[in-house]
PDB file of N, CA and C in Angstrom:
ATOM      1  N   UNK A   1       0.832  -1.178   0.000  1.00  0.00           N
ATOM      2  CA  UNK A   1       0.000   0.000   0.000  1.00  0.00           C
ATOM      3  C   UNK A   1       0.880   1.246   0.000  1.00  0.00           C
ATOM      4  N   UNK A   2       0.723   2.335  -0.815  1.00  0.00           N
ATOM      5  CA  UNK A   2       1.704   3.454  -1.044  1.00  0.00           C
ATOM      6  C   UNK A   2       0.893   4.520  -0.331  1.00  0.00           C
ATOM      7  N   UNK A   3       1.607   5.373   0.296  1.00  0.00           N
ATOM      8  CA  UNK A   3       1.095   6.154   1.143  1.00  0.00           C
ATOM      9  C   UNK A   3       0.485   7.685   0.906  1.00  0.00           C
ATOM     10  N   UNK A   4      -0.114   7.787   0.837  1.00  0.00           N
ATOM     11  CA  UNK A   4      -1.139   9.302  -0.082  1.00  0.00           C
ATOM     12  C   UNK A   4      -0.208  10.692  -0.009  1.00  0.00           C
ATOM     13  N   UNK A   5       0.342  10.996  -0.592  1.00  0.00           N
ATOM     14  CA  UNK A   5       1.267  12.233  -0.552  1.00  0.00           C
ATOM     15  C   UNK A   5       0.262  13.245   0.143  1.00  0.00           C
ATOM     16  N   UNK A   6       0.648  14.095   1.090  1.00  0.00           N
ATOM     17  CA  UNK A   6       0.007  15.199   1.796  1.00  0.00           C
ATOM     18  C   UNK A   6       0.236  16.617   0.832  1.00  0.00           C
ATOM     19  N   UNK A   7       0.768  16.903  -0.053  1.00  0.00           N
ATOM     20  CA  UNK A   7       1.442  17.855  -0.593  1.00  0.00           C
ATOM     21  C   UNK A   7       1.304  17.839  -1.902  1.00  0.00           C
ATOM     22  N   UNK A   8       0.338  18.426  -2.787  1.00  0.00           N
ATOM     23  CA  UNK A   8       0.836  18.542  -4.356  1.00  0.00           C
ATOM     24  C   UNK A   8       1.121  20.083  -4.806  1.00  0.00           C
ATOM     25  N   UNK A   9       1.611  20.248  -5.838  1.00  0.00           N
ATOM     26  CA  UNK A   9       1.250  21.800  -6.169  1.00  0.00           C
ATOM     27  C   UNK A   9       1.127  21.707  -7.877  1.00  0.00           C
ATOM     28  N   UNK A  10       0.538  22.387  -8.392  1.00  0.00           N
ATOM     29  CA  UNK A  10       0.694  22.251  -9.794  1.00  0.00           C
ATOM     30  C   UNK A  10       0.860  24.104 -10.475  1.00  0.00           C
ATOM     31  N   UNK A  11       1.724  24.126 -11.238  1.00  0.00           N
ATOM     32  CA  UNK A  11       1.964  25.551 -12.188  1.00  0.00           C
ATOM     33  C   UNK A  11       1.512  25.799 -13.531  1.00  0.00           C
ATOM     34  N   UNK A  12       0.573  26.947 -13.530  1.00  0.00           N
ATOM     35  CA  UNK A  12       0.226  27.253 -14.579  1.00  0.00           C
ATOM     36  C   UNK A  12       0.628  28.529 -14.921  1.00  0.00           C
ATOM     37  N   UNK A  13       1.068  28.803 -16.249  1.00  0.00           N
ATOM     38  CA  UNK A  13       1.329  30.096 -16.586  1.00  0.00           C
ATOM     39  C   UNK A  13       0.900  30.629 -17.205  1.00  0.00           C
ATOM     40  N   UNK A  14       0.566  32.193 -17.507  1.00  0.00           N
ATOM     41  CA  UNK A  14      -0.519  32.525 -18.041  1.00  0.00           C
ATOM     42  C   UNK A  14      -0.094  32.692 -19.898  1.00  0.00           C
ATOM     43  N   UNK A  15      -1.299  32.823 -20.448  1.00  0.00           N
ATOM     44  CA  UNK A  15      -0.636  33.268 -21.977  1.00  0.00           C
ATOM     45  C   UNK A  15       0.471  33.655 -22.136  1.00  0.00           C
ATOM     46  N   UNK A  16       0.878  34.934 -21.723  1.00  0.00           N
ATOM     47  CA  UNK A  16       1.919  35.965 -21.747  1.00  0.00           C
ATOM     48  C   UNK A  16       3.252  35.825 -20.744  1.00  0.00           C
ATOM     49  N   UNK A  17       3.030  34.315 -20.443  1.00  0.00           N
ATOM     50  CA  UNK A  17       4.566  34.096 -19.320  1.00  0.00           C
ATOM     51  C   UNK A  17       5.076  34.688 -18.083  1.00  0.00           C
ATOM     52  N   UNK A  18       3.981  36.544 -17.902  1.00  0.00           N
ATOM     53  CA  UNK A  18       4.041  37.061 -17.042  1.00  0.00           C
ATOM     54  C   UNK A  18       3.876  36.898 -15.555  1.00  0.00           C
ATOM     55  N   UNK A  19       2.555  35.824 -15.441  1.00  0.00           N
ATOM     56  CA  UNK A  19       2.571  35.480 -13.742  1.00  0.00           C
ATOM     57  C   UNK A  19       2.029  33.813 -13.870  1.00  0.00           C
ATOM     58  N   UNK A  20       2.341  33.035 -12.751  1.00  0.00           N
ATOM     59  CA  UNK A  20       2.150  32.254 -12.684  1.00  0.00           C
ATOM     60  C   UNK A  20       0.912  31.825 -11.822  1.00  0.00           C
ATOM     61  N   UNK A  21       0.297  31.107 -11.897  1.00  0.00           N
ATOM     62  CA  UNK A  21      -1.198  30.261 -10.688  1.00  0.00           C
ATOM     63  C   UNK A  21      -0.470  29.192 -10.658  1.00  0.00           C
ATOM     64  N   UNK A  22       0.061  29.290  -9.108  1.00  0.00           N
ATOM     65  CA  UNK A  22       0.435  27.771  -8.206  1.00  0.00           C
ATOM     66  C   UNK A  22      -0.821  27.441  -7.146  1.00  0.00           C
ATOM     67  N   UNK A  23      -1.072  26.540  -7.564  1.00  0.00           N
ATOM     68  CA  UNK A  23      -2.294  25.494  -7.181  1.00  0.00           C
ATOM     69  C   UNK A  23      -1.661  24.771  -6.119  1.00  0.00           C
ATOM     70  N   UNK A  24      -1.931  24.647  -4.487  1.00  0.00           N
ATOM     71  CA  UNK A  24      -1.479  24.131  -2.936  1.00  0.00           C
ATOM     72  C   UNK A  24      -2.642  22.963  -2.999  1.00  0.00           C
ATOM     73  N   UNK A  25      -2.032  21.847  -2.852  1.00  0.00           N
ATOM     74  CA  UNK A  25      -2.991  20.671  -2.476  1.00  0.00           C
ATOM     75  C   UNK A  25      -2.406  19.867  -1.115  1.00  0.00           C
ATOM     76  N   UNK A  26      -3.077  19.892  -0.374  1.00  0.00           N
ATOM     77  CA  UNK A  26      -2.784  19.409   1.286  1.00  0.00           C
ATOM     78  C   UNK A  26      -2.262  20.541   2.135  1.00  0.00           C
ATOM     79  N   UNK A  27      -1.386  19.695   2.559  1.00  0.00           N
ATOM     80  CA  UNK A  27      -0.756  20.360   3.583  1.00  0.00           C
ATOM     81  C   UNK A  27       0.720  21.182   3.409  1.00  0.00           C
ATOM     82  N   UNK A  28       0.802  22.714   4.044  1.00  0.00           N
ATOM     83  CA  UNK A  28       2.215  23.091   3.234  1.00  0.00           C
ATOM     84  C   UNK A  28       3.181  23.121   4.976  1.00  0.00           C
ATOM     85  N   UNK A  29       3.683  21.468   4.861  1.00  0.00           N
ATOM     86  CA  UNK A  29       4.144  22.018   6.322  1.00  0.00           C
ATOM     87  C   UNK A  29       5.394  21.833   5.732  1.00  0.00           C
ATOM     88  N   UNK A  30       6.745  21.278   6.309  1.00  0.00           N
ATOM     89  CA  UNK A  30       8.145  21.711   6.295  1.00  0.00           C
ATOM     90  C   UNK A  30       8.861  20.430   4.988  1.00  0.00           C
ATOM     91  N   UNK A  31       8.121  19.651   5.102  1.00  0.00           N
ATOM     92  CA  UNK A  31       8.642  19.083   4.011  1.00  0.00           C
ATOM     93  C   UNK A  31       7.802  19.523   2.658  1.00  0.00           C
ATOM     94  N   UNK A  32       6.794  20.116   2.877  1.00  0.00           N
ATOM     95  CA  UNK A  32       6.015  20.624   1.646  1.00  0.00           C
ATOM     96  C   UNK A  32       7.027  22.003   0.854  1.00  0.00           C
ATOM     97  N   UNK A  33       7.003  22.492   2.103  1.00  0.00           N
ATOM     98  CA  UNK A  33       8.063  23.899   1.753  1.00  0.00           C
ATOM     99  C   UNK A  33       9.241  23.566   1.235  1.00  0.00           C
ATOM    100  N   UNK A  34       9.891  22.453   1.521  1.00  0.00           N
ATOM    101  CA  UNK A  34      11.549  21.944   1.245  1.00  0.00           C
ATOM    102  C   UNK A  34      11.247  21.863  -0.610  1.00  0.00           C
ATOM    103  N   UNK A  35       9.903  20.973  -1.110  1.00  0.00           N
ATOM    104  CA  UNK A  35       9.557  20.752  -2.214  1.00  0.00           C
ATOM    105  C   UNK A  35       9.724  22.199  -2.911  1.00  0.00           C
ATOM    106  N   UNK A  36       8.727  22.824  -2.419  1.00  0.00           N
ATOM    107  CA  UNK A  36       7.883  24.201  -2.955  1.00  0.00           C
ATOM    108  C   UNK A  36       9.178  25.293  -3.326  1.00  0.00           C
ATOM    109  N   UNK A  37       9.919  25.155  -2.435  1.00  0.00           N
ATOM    110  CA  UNK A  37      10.685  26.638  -2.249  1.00  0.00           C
ATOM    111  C   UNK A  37      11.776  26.319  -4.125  1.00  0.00           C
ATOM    112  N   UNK A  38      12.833  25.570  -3.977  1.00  0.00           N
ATOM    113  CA  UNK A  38      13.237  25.209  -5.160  1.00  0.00           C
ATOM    114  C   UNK A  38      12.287  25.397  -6.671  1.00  0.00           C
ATOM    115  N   UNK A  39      11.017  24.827  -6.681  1.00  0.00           N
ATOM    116  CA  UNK A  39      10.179  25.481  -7.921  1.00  0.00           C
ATOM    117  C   UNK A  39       9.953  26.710  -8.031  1.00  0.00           C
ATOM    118  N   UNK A  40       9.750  27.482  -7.299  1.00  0.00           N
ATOM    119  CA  UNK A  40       8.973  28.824  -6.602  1.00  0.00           C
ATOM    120  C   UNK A  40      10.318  29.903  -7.196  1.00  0.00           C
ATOM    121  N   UNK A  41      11.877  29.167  -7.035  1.00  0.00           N
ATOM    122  CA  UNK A  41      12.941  30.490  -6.972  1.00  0.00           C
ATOM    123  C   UNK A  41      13.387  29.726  -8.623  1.00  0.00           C
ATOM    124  N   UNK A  42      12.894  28.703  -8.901  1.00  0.00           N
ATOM    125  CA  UNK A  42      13.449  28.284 -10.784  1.00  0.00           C
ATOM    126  C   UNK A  42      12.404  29.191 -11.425  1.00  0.00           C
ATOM    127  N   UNK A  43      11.298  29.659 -11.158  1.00  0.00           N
ATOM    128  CA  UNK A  43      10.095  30.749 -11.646  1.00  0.00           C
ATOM    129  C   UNK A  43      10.614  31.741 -11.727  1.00  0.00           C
ATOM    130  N   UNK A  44      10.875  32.343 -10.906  1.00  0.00           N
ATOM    131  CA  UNK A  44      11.383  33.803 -10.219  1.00  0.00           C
ATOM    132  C   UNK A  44      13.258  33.814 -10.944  1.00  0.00           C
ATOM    133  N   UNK A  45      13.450  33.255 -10.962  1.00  0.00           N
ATOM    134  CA  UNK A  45      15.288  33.353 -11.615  1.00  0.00           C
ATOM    135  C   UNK A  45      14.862  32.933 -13.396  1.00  0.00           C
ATOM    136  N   UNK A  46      13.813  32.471 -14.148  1.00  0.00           N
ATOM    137  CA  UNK A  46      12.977  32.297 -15.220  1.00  0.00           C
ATOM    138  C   UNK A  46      12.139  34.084 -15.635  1.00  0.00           C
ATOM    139  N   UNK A  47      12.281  35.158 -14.635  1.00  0.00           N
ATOM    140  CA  UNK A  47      11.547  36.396 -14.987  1.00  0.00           C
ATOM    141  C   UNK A  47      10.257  35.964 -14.677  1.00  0.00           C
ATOM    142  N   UNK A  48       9.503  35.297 -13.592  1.00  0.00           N
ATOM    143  CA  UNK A  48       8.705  35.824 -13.605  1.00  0.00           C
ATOM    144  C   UNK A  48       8.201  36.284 -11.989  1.00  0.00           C
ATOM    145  N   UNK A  49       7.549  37.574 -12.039  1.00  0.00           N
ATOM    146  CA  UNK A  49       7.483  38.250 -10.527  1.00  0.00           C
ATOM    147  C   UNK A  49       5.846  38.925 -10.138  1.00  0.00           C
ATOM    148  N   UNK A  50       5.201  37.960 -11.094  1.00  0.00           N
ATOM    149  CA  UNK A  50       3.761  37.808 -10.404  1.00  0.00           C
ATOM    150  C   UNK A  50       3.299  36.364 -10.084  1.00  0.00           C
ATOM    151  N   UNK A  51       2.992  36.138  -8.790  1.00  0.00           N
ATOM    152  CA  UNK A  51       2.700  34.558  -8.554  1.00  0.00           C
ATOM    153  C   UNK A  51       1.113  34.806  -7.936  1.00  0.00           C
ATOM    154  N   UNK A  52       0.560  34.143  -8.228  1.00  0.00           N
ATOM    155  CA  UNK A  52      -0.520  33.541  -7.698  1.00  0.00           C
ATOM    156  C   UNK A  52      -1.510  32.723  -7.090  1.00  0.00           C
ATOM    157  N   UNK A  53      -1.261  32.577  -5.929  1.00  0.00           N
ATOM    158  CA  UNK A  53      -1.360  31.268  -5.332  1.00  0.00           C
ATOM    159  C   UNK A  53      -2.567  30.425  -5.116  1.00  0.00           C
ATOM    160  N   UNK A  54      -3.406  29.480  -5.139  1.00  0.00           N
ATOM    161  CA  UNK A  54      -4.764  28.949  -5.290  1.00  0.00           C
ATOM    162  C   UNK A  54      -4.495  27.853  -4.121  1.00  0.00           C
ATOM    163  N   UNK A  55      -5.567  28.176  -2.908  1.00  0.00           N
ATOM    164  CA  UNK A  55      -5.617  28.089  -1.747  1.00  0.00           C
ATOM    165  C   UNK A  55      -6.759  27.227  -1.687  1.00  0.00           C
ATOM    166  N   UNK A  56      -7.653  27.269  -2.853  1.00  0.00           N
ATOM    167  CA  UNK A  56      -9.180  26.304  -2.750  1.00  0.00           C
ATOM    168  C   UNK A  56      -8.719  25.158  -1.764  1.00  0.00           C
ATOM    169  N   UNK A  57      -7.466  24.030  -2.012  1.00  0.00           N
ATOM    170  CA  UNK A  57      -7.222  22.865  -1.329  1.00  0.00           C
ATOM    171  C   UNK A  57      -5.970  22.462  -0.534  1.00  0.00           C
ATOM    172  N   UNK A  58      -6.204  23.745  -0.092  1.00  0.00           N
ATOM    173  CA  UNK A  58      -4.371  24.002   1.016  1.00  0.00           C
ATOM    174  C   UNK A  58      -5.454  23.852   2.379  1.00  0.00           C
ATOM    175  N   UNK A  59      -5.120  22.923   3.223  1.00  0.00           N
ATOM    176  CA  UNK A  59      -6.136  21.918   4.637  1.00  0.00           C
ATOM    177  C   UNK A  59      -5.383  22.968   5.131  1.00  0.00           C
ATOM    178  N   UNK A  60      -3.958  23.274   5.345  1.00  0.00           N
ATOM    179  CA  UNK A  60      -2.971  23.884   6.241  1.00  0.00           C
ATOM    180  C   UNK A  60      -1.633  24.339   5.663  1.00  0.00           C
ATOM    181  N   UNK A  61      -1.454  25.449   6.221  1.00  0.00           N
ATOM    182  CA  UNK A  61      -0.292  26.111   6.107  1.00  0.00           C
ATOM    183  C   UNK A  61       0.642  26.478   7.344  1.00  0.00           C
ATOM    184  N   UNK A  62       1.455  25.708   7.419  1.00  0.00           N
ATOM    185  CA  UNK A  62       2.345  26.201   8.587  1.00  0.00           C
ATOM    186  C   UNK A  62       3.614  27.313   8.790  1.00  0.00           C
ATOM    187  N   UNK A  63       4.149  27.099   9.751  1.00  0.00           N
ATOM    188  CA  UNK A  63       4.736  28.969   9.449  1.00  0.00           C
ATOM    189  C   UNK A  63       5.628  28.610   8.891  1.00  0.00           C
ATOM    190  N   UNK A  64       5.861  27.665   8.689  1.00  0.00           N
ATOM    191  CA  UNK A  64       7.295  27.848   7.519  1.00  0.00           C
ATOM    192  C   UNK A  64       6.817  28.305   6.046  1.00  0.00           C
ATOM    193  N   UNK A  65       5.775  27.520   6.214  1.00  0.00           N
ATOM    194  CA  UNK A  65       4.674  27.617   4.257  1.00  0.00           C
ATOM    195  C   UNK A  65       4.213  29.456   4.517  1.00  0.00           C
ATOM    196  N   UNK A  66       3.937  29.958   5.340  1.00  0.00           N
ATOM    197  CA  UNK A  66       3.858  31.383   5.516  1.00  0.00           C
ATOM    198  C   UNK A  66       4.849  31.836   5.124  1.00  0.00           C
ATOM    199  N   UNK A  67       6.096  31.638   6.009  1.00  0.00           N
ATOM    200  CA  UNK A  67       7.053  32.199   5.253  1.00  0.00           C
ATOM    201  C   UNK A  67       7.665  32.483   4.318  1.00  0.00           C
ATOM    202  N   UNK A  68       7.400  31.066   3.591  1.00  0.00           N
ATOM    203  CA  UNK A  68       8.097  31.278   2.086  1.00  0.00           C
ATOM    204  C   UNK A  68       7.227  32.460   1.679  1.00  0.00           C
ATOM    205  N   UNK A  69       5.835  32.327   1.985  1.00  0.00           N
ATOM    206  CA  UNK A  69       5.215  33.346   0.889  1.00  0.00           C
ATOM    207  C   UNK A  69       5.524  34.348   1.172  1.00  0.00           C
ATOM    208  N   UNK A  70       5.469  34.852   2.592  1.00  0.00           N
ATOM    209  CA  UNK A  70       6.636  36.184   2.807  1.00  0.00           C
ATOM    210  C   UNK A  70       7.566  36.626   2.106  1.00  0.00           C
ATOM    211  N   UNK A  71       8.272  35.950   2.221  1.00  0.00           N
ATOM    212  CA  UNK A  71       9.396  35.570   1.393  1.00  0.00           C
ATOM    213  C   UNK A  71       9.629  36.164   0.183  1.00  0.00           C
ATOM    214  N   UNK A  72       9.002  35.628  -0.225  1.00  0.00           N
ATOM    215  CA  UNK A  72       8.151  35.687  -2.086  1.00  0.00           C
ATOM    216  C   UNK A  72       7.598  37.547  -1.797  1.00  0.00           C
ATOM    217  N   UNK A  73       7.112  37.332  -0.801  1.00  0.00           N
ATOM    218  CA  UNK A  73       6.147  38.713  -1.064  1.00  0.00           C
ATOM    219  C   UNK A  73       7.542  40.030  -1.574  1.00  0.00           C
ATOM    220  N   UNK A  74       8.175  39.557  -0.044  1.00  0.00           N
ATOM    221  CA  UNK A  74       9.705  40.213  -0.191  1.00  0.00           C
ATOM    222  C   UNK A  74      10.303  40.564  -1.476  1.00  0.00           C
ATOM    223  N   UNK A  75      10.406  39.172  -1.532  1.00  0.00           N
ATOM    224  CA  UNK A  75      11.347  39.129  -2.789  1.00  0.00           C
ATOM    225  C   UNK A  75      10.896  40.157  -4.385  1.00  0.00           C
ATOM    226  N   UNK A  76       9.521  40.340  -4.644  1.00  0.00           N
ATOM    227  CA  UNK A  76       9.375  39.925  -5.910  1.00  0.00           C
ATOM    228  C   UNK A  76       8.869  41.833  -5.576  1.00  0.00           C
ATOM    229  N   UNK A  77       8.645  42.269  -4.481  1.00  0.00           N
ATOM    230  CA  UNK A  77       8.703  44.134  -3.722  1.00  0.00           C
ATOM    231  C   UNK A  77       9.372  45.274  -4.670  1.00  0.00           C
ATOM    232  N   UNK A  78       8.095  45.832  -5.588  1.00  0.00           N
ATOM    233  CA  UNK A  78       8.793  46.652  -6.477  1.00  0.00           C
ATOM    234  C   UNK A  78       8.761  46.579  -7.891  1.00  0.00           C
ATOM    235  N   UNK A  79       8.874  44.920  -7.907  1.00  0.00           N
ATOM    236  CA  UNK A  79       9.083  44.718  -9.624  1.00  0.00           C
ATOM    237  C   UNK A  79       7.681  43.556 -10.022  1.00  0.00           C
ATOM    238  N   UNK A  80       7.133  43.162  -8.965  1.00  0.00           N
ATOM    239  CA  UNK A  80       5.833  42.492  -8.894  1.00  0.00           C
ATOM    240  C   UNK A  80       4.938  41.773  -8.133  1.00  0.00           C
ATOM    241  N   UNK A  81       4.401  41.153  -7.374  1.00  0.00           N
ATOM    242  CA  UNK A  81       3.147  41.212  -7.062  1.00  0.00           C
ATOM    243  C   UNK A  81       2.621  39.722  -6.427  1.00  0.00           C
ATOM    244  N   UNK A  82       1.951  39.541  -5.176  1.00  0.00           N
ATOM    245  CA  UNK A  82       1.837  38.461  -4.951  1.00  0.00           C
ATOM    246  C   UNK A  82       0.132  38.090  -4.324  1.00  0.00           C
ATOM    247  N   UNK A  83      -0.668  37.332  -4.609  1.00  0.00           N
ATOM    248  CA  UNK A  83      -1.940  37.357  -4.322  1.00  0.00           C
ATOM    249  C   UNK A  83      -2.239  35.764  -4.153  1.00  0.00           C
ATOM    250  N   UNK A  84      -3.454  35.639  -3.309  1.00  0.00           N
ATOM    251  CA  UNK A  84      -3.775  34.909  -3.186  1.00  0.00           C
ATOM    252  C   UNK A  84      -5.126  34.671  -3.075  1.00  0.00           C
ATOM    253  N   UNK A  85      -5.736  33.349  -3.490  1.00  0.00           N
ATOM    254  CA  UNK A  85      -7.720  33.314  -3.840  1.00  0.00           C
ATOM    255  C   UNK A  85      -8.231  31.863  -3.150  1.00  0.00           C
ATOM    256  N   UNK A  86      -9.181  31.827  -2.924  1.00  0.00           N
ATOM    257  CA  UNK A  86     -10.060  31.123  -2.221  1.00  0.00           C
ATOM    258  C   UNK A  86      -9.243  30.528  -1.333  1.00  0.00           C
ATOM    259  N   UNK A  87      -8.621  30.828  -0.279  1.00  0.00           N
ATOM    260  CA  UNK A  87      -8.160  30.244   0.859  1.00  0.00           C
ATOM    261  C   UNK A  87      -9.477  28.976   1.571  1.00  0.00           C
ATOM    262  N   UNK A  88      -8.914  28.022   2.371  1.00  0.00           N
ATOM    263  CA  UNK A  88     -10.139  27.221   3.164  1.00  0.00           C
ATOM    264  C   UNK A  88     -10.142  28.111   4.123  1.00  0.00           C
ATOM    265  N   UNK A  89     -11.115  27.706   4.957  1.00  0.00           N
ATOM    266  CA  UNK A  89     -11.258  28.274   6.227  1.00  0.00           C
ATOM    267  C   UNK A  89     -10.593  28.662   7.432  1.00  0.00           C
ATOM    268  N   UNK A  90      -9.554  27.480   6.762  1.00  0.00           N
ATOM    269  CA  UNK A  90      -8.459  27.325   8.056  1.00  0.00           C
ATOM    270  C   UNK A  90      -7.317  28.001   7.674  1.00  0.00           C
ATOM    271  N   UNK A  91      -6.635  27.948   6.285  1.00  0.00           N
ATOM    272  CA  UNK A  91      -5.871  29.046   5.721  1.00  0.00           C
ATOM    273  C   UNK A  91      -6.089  30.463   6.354  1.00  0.00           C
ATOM    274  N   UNK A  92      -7.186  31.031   5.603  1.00  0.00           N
ATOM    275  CA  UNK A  92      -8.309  32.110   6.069  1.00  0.00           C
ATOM    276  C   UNK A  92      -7.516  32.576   7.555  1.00  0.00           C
ATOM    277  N   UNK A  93      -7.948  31.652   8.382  1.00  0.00           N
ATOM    278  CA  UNK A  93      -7.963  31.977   9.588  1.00  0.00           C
ATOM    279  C   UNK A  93      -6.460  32.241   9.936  1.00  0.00           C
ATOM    280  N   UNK A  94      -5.271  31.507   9.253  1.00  0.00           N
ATOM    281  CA  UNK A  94      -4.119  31.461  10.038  1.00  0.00           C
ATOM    282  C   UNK A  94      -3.378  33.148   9.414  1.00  0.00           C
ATOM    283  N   UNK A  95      -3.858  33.202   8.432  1.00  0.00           N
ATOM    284  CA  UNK A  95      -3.409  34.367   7.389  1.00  0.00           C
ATOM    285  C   UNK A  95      -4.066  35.626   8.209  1.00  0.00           C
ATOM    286  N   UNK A  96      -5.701  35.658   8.893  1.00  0.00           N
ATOM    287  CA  UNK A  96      -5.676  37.011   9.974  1.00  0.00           C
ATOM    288  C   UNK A  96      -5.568  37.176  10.794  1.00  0.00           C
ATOM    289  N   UNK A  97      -4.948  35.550  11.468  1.00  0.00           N
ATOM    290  CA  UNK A  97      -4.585  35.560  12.928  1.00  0.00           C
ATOM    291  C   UNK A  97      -3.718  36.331  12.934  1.00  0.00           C
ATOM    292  N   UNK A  98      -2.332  36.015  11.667  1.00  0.00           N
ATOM    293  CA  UNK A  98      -1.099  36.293  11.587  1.00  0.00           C
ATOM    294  C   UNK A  98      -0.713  37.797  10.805  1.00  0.00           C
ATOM    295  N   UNK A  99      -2.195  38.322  10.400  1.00  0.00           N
ATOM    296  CA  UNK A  99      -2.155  39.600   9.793  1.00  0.00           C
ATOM    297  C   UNK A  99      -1.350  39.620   8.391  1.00  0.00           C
ATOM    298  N   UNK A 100      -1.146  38.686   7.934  1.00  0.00           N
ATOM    299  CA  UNK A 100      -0.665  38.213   6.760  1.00  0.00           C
ATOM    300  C   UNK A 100      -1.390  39.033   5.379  1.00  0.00           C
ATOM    301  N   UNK A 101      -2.999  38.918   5.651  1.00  0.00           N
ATOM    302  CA  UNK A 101      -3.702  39.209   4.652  1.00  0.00           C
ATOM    303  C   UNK A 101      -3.662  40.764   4.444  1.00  0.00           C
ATOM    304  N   UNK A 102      -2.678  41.647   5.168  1.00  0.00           N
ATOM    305  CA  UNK A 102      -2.417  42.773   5.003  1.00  0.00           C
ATOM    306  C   UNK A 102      -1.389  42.930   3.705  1.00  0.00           C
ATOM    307  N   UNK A 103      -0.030  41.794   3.696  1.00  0.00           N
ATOM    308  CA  UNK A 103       0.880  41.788   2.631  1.00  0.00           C
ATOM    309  C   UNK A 103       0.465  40.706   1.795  1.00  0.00           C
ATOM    310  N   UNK A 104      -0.451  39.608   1.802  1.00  0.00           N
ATOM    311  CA  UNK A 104      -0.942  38.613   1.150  1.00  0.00           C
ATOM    312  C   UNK A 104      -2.243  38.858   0.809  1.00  0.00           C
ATOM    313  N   UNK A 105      -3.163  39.822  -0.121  1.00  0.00           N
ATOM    314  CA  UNK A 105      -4.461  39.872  -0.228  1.00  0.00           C
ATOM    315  C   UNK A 105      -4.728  38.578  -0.516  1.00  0.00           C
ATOM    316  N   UNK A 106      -6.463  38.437  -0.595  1.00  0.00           N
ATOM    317  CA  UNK A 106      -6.891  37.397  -0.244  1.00  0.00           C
ATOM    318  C   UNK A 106      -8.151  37.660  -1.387  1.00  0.00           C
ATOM    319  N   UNK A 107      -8.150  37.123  -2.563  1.00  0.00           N
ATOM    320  CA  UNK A 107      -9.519  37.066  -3.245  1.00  0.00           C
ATOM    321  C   UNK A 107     -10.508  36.246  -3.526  1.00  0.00           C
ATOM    322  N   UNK A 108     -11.665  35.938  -3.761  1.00  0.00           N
ATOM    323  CA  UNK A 108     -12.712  35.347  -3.969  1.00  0.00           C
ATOM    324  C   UNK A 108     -12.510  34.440  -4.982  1.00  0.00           C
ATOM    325  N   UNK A 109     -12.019  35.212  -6.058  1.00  0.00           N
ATOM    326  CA  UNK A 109     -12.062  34.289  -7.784  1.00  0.00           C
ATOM    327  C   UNK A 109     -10.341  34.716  -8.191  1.00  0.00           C
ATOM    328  N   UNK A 110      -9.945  33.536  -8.737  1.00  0.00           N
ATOM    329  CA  UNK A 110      -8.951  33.397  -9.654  1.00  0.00           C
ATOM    330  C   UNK A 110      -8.694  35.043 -10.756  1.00  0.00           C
ATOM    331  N   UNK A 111      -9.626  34.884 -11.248  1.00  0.00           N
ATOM    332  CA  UNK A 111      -9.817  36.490 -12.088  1.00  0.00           C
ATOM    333  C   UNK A 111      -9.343  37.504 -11.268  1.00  0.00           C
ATOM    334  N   UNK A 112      -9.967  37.894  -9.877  1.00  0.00           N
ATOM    335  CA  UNK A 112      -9.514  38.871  -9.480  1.00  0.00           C
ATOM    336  C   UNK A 112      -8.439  38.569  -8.697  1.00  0.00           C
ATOM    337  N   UNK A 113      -7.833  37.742  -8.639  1.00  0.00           N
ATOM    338  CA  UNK A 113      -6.296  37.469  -8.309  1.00  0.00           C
ATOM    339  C   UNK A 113      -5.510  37.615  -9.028  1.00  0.00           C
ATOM    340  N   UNK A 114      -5.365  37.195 -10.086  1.00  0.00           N
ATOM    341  CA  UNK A 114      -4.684  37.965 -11.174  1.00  0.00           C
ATOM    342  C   UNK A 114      -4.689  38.907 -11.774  1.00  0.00           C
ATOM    343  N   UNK A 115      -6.037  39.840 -11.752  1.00  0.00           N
ATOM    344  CA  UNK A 115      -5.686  41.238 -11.689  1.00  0.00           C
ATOM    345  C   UNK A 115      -5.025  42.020 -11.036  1.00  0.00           C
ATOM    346  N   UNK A 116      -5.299  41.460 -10.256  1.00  0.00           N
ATOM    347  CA  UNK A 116      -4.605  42.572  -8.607  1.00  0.00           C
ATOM    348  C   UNK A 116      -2.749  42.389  -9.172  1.00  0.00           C
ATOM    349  N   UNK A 117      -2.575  41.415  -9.493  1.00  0.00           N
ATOM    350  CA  UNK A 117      -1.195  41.173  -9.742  1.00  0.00           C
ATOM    351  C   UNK A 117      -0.727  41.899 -10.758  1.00  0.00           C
ATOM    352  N   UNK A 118      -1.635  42.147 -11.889  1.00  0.00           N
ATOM    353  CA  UNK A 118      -1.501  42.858 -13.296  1.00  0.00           C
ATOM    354  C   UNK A 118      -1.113  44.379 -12.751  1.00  0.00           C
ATOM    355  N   UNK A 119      -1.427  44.759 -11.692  1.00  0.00           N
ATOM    356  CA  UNK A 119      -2.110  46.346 -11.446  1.00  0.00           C
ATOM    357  C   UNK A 119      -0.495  46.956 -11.770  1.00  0.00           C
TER     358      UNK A 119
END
């Protein structure tokens, strides 16, 4: 019996190569991040400095998985843009416990997540 990976992510890029939609499936705890962080900086060293993150099926994010996006938020300060859409509930919650959703907006639909990034 093989054991159900807690962690997927999948990358899509848009027409124009400009920003990416990374899709969080499970859990983003410390071995999720060990995965994540390496794809996340081959994007970003590739030109691109709008990311978009899709939260619909992220159960949990732990502070390391916060951080990277910090991180990211940091990093990309100036030259582009970082957003995030349909968080779960529990995302949601760790992002205004942590006041996150002040440097991490938080949108409803995919569409307006990637606008916000366009701006």
């Amino acid at each position: 019996m093989s054991k159900k990976p807690t962690f997927a992510c999948q990358f899509e890029f848009t027409p124009d190569n400009r920003a990416v939609v990374i899709a969080l499936l499970g859990k983003l705890d410390p071995e999720a991040v060990e995965e994540l962080h390496p794809q996340v900086q081959e994007v970003y060293r590739a030109g691109v400095r709008r990311f978009v993150f899709d939260l619909t099926h992220l159960e949990y994010a732990g502070s390391l998985g916060l951080r990277l996006l910090v991180g990211l938020a940091n990093q990309v300060r100036g030259e582009g843009a970082i957003a995030v859409y349909r968080p779960t509930e529990a995302v949601l919650s760790m992002l205004t416990m942590t006041k996150l959703t002040q440097l991490l907006p938080v949108h409803l639909t995919r569409e307006e997540a990637l606008a916000a990034v366009h701006k």
